[in-house]
Protein backbone atom coordinates (compact mmCIF):
# COMPACT_ATOMS: atom_id res chain seq x y z
CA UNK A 1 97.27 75.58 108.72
CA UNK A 2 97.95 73.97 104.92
CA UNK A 3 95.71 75.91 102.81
CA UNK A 4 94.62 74.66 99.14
CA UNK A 5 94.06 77.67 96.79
CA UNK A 6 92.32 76.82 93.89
CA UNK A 7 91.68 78.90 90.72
CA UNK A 8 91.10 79.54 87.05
CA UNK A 9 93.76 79.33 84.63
CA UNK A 10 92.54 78.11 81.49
CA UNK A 11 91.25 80.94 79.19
CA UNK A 12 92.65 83.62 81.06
CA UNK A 13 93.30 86.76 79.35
CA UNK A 14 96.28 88.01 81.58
CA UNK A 15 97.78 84.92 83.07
CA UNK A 16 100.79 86.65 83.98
CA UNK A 17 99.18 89.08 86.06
CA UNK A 18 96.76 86.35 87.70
CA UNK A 19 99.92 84.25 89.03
CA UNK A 20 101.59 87.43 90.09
CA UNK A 21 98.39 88.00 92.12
CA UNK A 22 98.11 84.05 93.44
CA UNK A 23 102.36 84.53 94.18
CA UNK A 24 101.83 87.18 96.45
CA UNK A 25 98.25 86.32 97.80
CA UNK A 26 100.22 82.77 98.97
CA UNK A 27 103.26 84.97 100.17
CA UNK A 28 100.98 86.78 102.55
CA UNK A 29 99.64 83.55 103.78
CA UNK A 30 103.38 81.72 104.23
CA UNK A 31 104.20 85.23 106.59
CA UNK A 32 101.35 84.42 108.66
CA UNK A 33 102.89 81.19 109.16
CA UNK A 34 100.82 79.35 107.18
CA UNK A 35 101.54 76.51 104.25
CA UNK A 36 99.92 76.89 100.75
CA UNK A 37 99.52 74.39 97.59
CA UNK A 38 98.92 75.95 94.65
CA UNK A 39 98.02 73.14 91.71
CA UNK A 40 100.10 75.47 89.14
CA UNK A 41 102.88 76.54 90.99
CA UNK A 42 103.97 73.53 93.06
CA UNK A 43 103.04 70.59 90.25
CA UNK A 44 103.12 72.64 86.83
CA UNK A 45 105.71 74.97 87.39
CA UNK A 46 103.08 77.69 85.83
CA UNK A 47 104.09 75.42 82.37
CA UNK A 48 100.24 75.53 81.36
CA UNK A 49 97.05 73.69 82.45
CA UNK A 50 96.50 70.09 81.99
CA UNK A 51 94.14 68.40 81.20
CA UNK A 52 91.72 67.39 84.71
CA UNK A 53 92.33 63.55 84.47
CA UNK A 54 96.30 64.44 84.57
CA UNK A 55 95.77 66.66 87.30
CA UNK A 56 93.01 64.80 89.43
CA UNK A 57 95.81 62.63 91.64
CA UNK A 58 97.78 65.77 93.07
CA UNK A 59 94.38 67.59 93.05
CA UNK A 60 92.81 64.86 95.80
CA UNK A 61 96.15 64.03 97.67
CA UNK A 62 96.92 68.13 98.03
CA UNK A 63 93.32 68.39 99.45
CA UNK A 64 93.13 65.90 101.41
CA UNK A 65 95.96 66.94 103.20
CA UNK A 66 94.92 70.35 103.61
CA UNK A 67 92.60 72.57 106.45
CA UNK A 68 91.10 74.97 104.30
CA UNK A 69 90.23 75.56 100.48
CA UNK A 70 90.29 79.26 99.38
CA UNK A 71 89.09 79.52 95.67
CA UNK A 72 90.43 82.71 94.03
CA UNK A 73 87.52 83.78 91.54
CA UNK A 74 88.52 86.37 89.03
CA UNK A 75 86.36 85.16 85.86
CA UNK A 76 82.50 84.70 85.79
CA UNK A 77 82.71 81.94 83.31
CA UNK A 78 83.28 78.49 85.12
CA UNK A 79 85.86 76.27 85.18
CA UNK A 80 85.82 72.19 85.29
CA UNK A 81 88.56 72.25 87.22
CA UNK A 82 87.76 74.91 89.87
CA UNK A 83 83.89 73.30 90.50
CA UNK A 84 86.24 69.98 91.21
CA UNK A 85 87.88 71.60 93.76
CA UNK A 86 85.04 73.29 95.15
CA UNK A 87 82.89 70.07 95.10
CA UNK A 88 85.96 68.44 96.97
CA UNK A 89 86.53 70.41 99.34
CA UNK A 90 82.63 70.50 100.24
CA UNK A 91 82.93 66.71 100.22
CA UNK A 92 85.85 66.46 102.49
CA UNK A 93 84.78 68.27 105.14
CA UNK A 94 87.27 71.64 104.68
CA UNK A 95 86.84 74.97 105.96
CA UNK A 96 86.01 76.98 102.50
CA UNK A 97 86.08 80.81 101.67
CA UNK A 98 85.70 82.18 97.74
CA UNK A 99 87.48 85.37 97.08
CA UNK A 100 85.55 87.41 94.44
CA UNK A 101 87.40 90.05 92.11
CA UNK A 102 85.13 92.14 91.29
CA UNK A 103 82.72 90.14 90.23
CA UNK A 104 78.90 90.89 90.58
CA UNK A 105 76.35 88.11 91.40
CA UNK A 106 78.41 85.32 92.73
CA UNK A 107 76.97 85.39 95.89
CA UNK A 108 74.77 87.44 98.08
CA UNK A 109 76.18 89.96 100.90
CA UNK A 110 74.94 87.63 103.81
CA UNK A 111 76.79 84.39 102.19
CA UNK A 112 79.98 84.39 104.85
CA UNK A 113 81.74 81.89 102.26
CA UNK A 114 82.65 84.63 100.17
CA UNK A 115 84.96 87.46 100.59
CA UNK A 116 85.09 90.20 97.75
CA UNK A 117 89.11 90.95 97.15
CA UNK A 118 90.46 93.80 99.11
CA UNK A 119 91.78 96.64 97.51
CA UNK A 120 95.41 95.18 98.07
CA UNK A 121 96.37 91.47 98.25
CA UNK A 122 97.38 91.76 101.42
CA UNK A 123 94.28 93.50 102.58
CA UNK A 124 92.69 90.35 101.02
CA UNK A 125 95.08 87.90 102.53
CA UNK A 126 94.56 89.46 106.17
CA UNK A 127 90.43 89.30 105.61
CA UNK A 128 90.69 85.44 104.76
CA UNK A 129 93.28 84.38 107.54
CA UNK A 130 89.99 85.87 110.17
CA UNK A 131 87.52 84.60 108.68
CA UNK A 132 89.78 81.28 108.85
CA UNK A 133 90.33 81.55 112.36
């Protein structure tokens, strides 16, 4: 399975330690035999975020050619970008889960989309790949 993994970047306090988390949440996934795209790692090189109208082509073709959309939610405050992805992946039919990091009042306990992160990444990683099944 090709899974998408979208997330915020832009105004990010600890960037760092957010693409050390989506490295080894994607790592986890890759073991399991799965593929991943992330839009910073595999187009940016982690040099920044671009504006959405640079980004919108690799956005579309990576999701379109993906099975699933995880979004990776560590911020409350939204992000153009991330509500693109989420709208597109509605849109195009893909299987889609939110992961939550500790944040309160995204969505309610019976909403299966979303999975609150584990206490590892891998404990994450393993909750996502069954509830992908």
């Amino acid at each position: 399975m090709r899974i998408y993994i979208g997330y915020k970047y832009t105004n990010v306090a600890d960037k760092q330690a957010l693409i050390q988390k989506l490295l080894e949440f994607s790592s986890f996934l890759e073991k399991a035999g799965h593929q991943t795209f992330i839009l910073g790692r595999d187009i940016q090189n982690w040099q920044g975020s671009l504006p959405l109208w640079k980004t919108f082509p690799a956005i579309i073709g990576n999701m379109l050619k993906s099975d699933a959309f995880v979004a990776y939610i560590t911020s409350p405050v939204p992000s153009k970008g991330l509500e693109v992805e989420k709208a597109l992946s509605a849109v195009l039919g893909k299987k889609r889960l939110f992961v939550t990091d500790s944040l309160e009042g995204d969505a309610t306990a019976e909403d299966s989309a979303y999975v609150s992160a584990g206490n590892s990444v891998e404990s994450t990683a393993s909750d996502i790949l069954a509830k992908l099944k």
